[in-house]
C-alpha atoms as a PDB file:
ATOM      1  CA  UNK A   1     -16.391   5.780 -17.907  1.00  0.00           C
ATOM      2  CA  UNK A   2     -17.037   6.139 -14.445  1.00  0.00           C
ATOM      3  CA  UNK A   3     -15.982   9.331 -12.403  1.00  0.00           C
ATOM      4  CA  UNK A   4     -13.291   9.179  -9.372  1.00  0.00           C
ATOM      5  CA  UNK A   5     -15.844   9.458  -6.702  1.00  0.00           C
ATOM      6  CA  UNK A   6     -17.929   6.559  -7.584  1.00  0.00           C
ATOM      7  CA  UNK A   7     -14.839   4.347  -8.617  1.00  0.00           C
ATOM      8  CA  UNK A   8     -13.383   4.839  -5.497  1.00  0.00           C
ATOM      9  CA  UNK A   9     -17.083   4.522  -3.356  1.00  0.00           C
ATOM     10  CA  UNK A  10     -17.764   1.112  -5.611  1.00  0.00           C
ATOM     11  CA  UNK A  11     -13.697  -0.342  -5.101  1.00  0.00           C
ATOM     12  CA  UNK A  12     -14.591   0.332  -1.232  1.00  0.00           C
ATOM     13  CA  UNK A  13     -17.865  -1.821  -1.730  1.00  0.00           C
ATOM     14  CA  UNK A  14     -16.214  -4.590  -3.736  1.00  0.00           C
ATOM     15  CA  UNK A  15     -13.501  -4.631  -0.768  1.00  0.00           C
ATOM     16  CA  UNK A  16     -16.300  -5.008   1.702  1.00  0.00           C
ATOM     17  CA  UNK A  17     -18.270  -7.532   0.089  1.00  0.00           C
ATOM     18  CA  UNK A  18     -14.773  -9.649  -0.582  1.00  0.00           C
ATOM     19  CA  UNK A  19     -14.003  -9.419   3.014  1.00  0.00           C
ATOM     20  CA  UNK A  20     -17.544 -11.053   3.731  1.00  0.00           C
ATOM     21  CA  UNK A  21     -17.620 -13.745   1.291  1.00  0.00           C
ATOM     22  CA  UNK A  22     -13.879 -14.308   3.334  1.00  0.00           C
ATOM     23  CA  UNK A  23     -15.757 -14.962   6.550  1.00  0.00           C
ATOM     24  CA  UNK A  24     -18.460 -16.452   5.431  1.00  0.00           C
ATOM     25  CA  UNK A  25     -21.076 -14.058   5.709  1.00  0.00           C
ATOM     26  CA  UNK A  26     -23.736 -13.101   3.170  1.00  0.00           C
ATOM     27  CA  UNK A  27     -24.851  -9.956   1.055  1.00  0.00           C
ATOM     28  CA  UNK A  28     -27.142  -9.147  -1.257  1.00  0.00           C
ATOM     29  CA  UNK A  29     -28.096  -6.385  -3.815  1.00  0.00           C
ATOM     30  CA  UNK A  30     -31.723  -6.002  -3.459  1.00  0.00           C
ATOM     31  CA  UNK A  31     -34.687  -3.565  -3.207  1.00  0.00           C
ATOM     32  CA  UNK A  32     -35.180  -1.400  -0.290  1.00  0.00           C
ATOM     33  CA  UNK A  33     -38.007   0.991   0.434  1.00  0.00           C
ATOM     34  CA  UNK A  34     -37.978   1.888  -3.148  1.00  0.00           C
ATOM     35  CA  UNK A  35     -34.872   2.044  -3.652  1.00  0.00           C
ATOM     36  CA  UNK A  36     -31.388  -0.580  -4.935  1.00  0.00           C
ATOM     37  CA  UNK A  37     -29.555  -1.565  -1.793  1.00  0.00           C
ATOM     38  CA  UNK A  38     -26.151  -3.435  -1.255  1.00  0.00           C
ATOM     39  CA  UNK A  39     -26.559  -5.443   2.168  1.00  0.00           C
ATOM     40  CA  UNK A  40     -23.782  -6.998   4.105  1.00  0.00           C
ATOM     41  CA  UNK A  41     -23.764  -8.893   7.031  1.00  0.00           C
ATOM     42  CA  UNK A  42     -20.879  -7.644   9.437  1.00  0.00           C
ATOM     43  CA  UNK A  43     -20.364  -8.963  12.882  1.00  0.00           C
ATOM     44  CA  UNK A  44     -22.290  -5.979  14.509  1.00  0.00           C
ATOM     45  CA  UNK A  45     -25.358  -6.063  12.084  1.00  0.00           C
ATOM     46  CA  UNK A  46     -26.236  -5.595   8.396  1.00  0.00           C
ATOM     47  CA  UNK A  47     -24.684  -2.352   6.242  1.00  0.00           C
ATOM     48  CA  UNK A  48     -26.543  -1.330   4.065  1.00  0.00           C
ATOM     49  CA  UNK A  49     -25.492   1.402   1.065  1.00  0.00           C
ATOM     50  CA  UNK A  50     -27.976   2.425  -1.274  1.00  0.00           C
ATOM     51  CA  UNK A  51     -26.877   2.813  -4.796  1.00  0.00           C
ATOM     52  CA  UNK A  52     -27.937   4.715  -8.246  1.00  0.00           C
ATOM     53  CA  UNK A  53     -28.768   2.454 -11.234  1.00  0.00           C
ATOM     54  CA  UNK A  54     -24.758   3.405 -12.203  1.00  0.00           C
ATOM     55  CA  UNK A  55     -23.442   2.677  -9.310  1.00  0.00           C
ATOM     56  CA  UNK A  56     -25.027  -0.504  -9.533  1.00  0.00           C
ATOM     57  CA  UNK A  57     -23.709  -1.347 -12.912  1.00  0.00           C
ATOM     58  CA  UNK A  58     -20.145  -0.261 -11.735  1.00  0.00           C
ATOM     59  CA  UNK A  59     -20.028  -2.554  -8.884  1.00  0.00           C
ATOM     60  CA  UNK A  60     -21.658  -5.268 -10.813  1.00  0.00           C
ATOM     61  CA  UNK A  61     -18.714  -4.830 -13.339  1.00  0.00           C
ATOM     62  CA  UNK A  62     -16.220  -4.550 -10.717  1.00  0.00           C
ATOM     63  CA  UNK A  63     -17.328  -7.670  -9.142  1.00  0.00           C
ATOM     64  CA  UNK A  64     -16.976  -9.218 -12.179  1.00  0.00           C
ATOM     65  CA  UNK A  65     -13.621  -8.025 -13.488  1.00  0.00           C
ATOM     66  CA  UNK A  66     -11.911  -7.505  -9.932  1.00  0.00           C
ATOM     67  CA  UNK A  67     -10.247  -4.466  -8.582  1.00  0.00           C
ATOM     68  CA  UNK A  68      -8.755  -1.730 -11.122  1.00  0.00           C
ATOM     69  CA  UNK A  69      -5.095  -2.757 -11.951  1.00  0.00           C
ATOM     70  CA  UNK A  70      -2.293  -0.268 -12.672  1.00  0.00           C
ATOM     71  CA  UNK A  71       1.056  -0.921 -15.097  1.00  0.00           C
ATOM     72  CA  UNK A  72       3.755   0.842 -15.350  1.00  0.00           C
ATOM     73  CA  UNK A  73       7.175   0.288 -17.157  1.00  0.00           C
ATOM     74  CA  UNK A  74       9.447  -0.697 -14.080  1.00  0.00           C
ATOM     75  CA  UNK A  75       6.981  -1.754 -11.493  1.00  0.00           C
ATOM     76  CA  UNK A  76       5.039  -4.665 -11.286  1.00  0.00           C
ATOM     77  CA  UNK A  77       1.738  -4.566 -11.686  1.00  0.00           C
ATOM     78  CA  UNK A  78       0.010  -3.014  -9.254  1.00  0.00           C
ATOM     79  CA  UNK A  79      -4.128  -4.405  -7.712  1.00  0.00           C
ATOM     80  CA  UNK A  80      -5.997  -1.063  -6.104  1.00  0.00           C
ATOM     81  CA  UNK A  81      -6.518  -1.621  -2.437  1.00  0.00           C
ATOM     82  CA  UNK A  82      -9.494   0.252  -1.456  1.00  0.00           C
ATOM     83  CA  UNK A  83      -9.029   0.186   2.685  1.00  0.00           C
ATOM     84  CA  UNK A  84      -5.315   1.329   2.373  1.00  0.00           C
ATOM     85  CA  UNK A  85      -6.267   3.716  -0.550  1.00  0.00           C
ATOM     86  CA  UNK A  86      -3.156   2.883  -3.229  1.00  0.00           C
ATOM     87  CA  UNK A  87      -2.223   0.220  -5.328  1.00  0.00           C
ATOM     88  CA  UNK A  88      -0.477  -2.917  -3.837  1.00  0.00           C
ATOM     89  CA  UNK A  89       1.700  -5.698  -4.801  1.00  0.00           C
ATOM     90  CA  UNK A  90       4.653  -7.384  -3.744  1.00  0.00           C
ATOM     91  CA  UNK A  91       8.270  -8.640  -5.447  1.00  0.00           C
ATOM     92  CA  UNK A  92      10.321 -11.366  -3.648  1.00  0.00           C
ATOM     93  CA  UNK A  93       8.036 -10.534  -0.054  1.00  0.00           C
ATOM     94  CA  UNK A  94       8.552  -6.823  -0.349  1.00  0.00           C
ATOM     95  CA  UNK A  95       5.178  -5.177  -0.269  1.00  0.00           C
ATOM     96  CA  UNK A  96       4.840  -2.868  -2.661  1.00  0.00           C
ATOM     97  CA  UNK A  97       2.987   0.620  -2.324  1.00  0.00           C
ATOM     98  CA  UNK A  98       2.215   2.928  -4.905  1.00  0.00           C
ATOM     99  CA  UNK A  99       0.441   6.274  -4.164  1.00  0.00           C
ATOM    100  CA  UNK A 100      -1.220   7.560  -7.279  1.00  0.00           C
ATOM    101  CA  UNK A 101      -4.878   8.610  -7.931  1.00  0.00           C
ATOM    102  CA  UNK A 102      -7.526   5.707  -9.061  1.00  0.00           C
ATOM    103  CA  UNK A 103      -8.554   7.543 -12.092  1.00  0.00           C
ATOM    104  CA  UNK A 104      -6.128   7.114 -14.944  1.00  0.00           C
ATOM    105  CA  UNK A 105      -6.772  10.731 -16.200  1.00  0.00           C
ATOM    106  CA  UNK A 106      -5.609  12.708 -12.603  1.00  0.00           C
ATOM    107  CA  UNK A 107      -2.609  10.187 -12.299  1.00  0.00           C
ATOM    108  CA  UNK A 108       1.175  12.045 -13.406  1.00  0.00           C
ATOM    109  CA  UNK A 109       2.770  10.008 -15.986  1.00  0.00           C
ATOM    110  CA  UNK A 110       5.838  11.570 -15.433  1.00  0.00           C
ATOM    111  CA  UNK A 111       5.600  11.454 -11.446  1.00  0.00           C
ATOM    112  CA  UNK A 112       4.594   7.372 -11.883  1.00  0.00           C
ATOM    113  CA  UNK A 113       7.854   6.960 -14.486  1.00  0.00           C
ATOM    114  CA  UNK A 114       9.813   8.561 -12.296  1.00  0.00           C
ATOM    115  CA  UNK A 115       8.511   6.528  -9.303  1.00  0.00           C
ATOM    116  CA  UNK A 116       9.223   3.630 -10.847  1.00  0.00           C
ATOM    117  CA  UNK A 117      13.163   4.114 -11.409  1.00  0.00           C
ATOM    118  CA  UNK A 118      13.038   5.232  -7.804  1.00  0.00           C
ATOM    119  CA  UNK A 119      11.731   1.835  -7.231  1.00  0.00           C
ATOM    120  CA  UNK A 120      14.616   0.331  -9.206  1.00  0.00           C
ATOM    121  CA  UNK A 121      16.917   2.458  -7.209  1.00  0.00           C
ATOM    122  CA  UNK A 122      15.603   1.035  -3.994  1.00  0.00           C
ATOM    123  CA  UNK A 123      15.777  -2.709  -5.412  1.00  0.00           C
ATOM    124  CA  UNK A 124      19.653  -2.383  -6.307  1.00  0.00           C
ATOM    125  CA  UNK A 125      19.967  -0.907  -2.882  1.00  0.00           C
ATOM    126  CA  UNK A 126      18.475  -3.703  -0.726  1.00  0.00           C
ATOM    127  CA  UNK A 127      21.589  -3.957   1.251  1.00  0.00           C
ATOM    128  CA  UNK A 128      23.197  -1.416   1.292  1.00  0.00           C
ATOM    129  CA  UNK A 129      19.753   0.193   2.654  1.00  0.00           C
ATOM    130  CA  UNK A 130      20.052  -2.003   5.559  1.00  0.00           C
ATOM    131  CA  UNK A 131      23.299  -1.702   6.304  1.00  0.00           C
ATOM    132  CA  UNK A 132      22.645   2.713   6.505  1.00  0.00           C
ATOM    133  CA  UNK A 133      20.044   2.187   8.214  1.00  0.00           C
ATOM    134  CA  UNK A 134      21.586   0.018  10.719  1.00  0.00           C
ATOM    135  CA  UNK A 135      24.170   2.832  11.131  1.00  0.00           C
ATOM    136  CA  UNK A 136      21.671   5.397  11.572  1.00  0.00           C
ATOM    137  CA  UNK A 137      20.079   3.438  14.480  1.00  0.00           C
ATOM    138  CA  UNK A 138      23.813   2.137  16.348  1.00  0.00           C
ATOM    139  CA  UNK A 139      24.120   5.188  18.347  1.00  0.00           C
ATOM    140  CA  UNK A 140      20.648   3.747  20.059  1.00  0.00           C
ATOM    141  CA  UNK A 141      21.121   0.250  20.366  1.00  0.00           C
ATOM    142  CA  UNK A 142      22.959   0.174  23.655  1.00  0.00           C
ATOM    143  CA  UNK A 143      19.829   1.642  25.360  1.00  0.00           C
ATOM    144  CA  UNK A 144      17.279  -0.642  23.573  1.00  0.00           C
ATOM    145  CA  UNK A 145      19.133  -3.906  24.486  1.00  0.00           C
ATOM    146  CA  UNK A 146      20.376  -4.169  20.595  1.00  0.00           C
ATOM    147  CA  UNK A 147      23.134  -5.144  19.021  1.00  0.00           C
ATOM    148  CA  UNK A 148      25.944  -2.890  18.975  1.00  0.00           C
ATOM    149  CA  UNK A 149      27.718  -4.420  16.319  1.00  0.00           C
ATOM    150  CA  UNK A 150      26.814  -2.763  12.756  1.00  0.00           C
ATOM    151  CA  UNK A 151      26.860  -5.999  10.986  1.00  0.00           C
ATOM    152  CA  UNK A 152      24.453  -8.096  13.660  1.00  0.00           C
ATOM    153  CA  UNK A 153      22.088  -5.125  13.948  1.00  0.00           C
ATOM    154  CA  UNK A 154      22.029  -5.134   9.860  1.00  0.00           C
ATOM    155  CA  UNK A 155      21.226  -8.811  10.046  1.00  0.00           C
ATOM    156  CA  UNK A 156      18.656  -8.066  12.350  1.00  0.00           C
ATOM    157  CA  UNK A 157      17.013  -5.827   9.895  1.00  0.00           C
ATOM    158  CA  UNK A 158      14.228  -6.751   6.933  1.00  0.00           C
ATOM    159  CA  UNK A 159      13.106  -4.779   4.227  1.00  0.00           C
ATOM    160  CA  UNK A 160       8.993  -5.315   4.699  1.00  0.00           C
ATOM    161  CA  UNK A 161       7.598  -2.850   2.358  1.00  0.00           C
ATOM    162  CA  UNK A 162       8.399  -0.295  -0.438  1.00  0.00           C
ATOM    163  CA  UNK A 163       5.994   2.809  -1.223  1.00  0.00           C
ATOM    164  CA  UNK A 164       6.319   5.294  -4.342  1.00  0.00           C
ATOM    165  CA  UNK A 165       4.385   8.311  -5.522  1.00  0.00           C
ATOM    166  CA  UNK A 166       3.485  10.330  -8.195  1.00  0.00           C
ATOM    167  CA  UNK A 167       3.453  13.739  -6.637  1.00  0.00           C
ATOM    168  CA  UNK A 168       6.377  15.582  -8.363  1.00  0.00           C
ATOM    169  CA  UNK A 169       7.355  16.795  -5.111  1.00  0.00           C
ATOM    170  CA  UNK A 170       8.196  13.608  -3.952  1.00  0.00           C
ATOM    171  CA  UNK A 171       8.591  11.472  -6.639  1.00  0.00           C
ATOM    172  CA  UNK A 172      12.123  10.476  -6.870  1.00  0.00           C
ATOM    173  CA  UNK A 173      12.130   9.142  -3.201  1.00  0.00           C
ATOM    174  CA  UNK A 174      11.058   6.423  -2.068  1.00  0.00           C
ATOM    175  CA  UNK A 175      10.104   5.270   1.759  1.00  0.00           C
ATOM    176  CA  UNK A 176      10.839   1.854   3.310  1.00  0.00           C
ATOM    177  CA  UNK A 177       9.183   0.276   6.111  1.00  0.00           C
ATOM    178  CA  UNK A 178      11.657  -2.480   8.066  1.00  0.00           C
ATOM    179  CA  UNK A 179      11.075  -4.974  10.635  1.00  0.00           C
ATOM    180  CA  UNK A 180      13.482  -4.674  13.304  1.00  0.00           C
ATOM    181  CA  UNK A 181      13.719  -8.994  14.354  1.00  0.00           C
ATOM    182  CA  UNK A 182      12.956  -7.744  17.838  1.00  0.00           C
ATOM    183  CA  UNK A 183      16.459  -5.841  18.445  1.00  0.00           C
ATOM    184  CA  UNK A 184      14.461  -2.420  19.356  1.00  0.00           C
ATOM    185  CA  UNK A 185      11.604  -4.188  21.073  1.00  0.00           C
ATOM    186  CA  UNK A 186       9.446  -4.864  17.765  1.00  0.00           C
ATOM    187  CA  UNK A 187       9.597  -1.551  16.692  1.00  0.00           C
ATOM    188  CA  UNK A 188       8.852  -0.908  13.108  1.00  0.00           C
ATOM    189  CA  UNK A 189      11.568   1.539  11.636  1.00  0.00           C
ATOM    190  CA  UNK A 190      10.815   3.553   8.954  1.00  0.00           C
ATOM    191  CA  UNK A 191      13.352   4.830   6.497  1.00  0.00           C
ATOM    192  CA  UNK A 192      13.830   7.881   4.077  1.00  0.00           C
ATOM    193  CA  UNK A 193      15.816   7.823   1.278  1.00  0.00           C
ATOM    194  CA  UNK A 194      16.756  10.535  -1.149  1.00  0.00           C
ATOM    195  CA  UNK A 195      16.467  10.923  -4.970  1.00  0.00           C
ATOM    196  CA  UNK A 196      19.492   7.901  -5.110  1.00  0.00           C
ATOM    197  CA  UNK A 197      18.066   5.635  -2.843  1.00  0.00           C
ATOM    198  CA  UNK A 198      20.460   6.453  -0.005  1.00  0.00           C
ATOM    199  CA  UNK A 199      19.312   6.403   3.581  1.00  0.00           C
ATOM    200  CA  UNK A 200      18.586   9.963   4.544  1.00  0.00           C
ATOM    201  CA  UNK A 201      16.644   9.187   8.170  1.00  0.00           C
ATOM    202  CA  UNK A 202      15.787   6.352  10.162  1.00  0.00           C
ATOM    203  CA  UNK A 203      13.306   6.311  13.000  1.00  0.00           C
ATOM    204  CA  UNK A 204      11.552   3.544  15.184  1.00  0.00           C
ATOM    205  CA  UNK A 205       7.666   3.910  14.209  1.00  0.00           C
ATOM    206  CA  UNK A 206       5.083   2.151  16.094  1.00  0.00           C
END
């Protein structure tokens, strides 16, 4: 069993060499001044991280068995994403996010259940999520050149992605990211919902 720190250094490797290989560049694990080396060719040179003998064998593994996984009843499973730090996956072209630690043992298993039935809130909600959020944004349309209408600014609206998380703080509410199909500009909009899914805030991000 490895330890947090190197799971999370070695699923950061793993990403980097995978996003080589996708460009068609090289690496190697090889000696180095004494030492084991991973080398990858990047646009601007060749990185180079030097490794322990565990290390190593936890990337070699990693390679082999791709990126940590995580199930949980009510969510889909879930592939860790090392450059946005939380585990990924989508449902009908809703990203999914899930904020929980990489090590099993410091995740909540209360604080992931309860995510997930958050998540299932959020799912029965699709619309309705849209059509709050649209109403939460009307009072501002006139000035961005939007619809003023609730039901064209709704259809204007997509649900892009989902994220849950574990903290117990937090837990039971989940936070949706939506396109805006240019009616503010290409703003992304980012919504808050409370414990039953219901739109609590909606703000143009970005």
């Amino acid at each position: 069993m490895y330890n947090s720190a190197m799971e999370t250094l070695v699923a950061k490797l793993v990403a980097r060499i995978r996003d080589a290989e996708a460009a068609g560049r090289t690496w190697e694990l090889t000696d180095l001044a004494g030492r084991r080396a991973l080398r990858v060719r990047r646009d601007e040179g060749v990185e180079t991280t030097f490794l322990s003998d565990e290390e190593e064998a936890a990337l070699r593994e990693m390679l082999v068995e791709g990126p940590p996984t995580l199930d949980v009843e009510g969510l889909p499973r879930c592939t860790w994403d090392a450059r946005r730090g939380a585990f990924l996956a989508a449902v009908d072209g809703v990203d999914l996010r899930v904020e929980t630690s990489l090590e099993a043992k410091h995740r909540d298993a209360e604080g992931l259940a309860r995510a997930a039935r958050a998540f299932g809130r959020v799912r029965a909600r699709l619309q309705s999520i849209r059509t709050e959020t649209a109403e939460k944004l009307l009072p501002n349309a006139e000035g961005w050149g939007a619809p003023t209408d609730l039901a064209a600014l709704t259809a204007c609206l997509t649900i892009v992605s989902i994220a849950v998380n574990d903290d117990p703080r937090y837990a039971d509410e989940a936070h949706v990211m939506m396109s805006d199909g240019d009616a503010f500009a290409g703003h992304w909009i980012e919504v808050f919902l409370d414990e039953d899914a219901v739109v609590m805030d909606a703000s143009l991000a970005g």
